[in-house]
Protein backbone atom coordinates (compact mmCIF):
# COMPACT_ATOMS: atom_id res chain seq x y z
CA UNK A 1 26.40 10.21 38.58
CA UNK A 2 22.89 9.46 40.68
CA UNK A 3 19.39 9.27 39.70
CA UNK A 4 17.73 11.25 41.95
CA UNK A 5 16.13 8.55 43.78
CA UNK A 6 16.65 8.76 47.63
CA UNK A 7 18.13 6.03 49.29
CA UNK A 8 17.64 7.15 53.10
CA UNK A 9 17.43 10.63 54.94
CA UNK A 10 20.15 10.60 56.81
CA UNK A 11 20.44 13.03 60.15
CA UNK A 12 23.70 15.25 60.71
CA UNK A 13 25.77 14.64 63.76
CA UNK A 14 28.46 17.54 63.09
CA UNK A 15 28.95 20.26 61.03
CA UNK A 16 32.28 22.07 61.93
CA UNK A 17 33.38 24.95 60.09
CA UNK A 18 37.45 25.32 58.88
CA UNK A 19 37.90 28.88 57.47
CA UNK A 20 35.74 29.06 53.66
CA UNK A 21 35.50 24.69 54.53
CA UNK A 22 33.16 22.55 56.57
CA UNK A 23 33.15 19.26 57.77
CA UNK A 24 30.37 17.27 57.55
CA UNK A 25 29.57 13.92 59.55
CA UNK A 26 26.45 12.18 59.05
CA UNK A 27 24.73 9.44 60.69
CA UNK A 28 22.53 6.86 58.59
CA UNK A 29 22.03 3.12 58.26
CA UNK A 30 21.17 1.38 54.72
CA UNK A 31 22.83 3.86 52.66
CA UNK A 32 26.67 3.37 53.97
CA UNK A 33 26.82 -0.20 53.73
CA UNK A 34 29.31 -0.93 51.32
CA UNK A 35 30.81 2.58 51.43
CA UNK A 36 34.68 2.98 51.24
CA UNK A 37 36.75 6.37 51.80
CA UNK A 38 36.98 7.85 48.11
CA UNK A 39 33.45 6.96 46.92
CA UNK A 40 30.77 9.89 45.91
CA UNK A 41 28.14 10.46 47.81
CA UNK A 42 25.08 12.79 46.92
CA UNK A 43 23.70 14.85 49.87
CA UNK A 44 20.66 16.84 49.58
CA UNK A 45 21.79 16.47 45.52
CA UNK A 46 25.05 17.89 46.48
CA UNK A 47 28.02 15.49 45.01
CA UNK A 48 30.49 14.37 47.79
CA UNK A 49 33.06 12.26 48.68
CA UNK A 50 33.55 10.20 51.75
CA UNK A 51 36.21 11.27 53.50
CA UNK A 52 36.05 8.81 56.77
CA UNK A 53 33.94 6.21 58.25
CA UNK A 54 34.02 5.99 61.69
CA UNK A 55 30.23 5.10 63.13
CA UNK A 56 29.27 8.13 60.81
CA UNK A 57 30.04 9.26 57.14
CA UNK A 58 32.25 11.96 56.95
CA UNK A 59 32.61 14.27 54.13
CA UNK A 60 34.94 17.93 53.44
CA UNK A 61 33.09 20.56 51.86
CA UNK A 62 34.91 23.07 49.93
CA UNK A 63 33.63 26.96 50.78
CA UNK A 64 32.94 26.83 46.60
CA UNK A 65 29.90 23.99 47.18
CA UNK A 66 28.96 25.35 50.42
CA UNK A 67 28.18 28.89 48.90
CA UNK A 68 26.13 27.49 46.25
CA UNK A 69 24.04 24.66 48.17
CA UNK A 70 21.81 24.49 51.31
CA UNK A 71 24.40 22.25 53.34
CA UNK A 72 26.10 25.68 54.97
CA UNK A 73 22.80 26.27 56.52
CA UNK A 74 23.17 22.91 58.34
CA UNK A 75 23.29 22.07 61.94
CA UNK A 76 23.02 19.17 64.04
CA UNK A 77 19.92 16.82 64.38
CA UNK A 78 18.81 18.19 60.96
CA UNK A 79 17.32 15.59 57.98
CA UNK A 80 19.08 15.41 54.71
CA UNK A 81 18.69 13.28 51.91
CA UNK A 82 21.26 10.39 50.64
CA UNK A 83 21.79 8.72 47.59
CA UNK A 84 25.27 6.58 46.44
CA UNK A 85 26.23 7.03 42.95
CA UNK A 86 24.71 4.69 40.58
CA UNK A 87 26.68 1.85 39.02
CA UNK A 88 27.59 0.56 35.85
CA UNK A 89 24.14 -1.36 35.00
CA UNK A 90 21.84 -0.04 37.39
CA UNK A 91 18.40 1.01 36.85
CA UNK A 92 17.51 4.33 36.55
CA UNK A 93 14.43 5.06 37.89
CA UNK A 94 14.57 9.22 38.21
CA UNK A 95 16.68 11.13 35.38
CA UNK A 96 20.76 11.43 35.12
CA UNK A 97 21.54 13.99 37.93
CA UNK A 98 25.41 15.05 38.18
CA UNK A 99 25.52 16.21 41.61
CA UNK A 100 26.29 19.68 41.23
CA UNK A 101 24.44 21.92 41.97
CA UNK A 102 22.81 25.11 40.27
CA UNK A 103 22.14 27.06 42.87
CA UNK A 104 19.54 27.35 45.88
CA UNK A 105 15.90 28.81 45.98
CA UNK A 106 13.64 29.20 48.12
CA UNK A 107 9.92 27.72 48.66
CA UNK A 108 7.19 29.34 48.18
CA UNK A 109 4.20 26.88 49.27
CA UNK A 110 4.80 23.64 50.20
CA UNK A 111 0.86 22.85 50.63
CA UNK A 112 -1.69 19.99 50.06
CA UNK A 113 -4.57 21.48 47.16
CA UNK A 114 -7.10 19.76 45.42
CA UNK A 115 -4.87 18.52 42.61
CA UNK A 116 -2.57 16.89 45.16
CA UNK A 117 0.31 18.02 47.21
CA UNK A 118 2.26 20.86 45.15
CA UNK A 119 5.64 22.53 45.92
CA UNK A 120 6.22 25.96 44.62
CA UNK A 121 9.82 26.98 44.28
CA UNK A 122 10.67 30.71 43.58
CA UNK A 123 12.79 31.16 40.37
CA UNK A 124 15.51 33.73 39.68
CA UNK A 125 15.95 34.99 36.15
CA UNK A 126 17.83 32.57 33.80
CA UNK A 127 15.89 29.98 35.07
CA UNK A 128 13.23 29.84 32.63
CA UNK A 129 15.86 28.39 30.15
CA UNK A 130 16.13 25.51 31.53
CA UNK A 131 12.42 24.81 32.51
CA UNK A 132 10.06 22.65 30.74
CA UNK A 133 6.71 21.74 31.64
CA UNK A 134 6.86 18.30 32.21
CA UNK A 135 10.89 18.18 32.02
CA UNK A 136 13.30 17.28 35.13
CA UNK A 137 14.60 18.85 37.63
CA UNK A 138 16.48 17.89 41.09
CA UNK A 139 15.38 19.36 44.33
CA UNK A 140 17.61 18.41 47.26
CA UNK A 141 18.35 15.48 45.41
CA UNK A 142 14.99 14.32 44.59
CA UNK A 143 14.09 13.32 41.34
CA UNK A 144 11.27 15.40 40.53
CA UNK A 145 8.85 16.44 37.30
CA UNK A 146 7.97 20.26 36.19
CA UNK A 147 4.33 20.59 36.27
CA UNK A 148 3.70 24.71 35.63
CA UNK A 149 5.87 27.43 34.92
CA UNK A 150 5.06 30.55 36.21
CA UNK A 151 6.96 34.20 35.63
CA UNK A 152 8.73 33.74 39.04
CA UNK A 153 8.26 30.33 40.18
CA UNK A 154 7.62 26.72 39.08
CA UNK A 155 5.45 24.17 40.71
CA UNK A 156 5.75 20.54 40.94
CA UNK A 157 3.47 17.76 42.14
CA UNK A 158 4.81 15.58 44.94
CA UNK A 159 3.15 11.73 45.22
CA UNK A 160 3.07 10.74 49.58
CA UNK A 161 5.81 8.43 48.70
CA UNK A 162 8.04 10.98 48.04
CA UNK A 163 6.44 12.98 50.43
CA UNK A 164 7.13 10.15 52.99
CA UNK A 165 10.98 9.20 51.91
CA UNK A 166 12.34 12.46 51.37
CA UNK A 167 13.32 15.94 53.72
CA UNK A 168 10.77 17.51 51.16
CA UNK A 169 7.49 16.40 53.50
CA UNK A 170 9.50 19.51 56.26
CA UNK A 171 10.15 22.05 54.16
CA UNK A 172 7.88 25.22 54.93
CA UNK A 173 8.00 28.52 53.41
CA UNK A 174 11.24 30.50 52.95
CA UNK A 175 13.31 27.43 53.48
CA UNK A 176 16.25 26.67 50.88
CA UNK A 177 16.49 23.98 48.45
CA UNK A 178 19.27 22.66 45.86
CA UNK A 179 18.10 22.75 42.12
CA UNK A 180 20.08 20.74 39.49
CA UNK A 181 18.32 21.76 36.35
CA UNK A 182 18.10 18.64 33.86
CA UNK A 183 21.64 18.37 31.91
CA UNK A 184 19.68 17.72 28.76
CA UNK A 185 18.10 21.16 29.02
CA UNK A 186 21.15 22.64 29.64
CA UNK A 187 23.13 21.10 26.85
CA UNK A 188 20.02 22.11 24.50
CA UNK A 189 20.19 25.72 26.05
CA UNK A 190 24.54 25.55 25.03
CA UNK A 191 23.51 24.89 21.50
CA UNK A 192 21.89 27.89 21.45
CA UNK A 193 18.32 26.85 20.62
CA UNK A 194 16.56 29.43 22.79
CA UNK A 195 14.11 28.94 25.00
CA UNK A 196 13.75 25.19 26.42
CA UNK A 197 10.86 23.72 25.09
CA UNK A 198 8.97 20.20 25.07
CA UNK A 199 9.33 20.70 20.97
CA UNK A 200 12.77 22.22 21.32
CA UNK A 201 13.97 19.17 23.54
CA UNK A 202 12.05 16.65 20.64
CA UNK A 203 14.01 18.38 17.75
CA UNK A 204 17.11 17.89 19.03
CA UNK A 205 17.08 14.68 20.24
CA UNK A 206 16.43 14.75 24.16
CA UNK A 207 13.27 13.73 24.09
CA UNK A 208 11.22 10.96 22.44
């Protein structure tokens, strides 16, 4: 489980393809101290597990995560964003972010406007039941607020320190991103209440 708050952007050394599998050594500094083969890792919001440590930290990616994420479209010298899983006790400073991924989607501005710096992120249908103006979502790992819904995309508002601590700040037009909608929307969505809504998330409890 993570937060969605980035601990460091990492840069890739190697990405070496096996068959449908990939793997995956990156090179970073704060974020594998204390890391031991077995623990999770989340990479560009992508859970993973560390595999070997050996100057880098090495993960295997099953051809399952790499067809859903942005990570097969990695090569070397290229950002990504790192976060360990949280512990028992730790403060959570984003919103409860499994790891795994919905899918990807691609950006549709990534511009500075006179409301601040906005990302727009296209949106493929089923989408819209998991959106919420104002509700969570995960983009490459980054613990991020809905601010409009549109019919075929959804902005949100990046602050310069995310803009500054984050791969986000790079990412131009037709480039790929992970989403991990917010679980709570999604478990509100499996109960069959409809459409996500700020009310809808209030009645049934995953809001305040």
């Amino acid at each position: 489980m993570f937060t969605g708050i980035v601990e460091e952007v990492g840069k890739v050394k190697t990405i070496t393809r096996k068959g449908p599998d990939a793997r995956l050594k990156i090179l970073c500094g704060q974020a594998d101290q204390g890391l031991a083969i077995g623990d999770s890792v989340a990479v560009n919001g992508a859970c993973l597990t560390v595999t070997g440590l050996n100057g880098t930290v090495a993960f295997d990616i099953v051809g399952n995560t790499l067809a859903k994420t942005n990570l097969k479209r990695l090569k070397a010298g290229d950002a990504v964003n790192l976060e360990n899983a949280m512990k028992l006790g730790d403060k959570i400073s984003g919103h409860m972010v499994a790891g795994h991924i919905d899918g990807e989607r691609t950006v549709r501005n990534n511009m500075n406007t006179s409301k601040g710096w906005v990302m727009d992120i296209a949106a493929v249908s089923g989408d819209e039941k998991y959106l919420v103006s104002k509700g969570a979502v995960a983009v490459d790992g980054v613990s991020l607020t809905v601010g409009e819904i549109y019919n075929d995309f959804f902005r949100i508002y990046l602050i310069p320190l995310t803009m500054e601590q984050t791969t986000l700040k790079s990412k131009k037009t037709g480039d790929h991103v992970n989403i991990e909608f917010d679980m709570m929307a999604k478990y509100a969505a499996k109960r069959g209440e409809g459409d996500i809504t700020e009310e809808t998330l209030r009645r049934t409890g995953f809001m305040d």
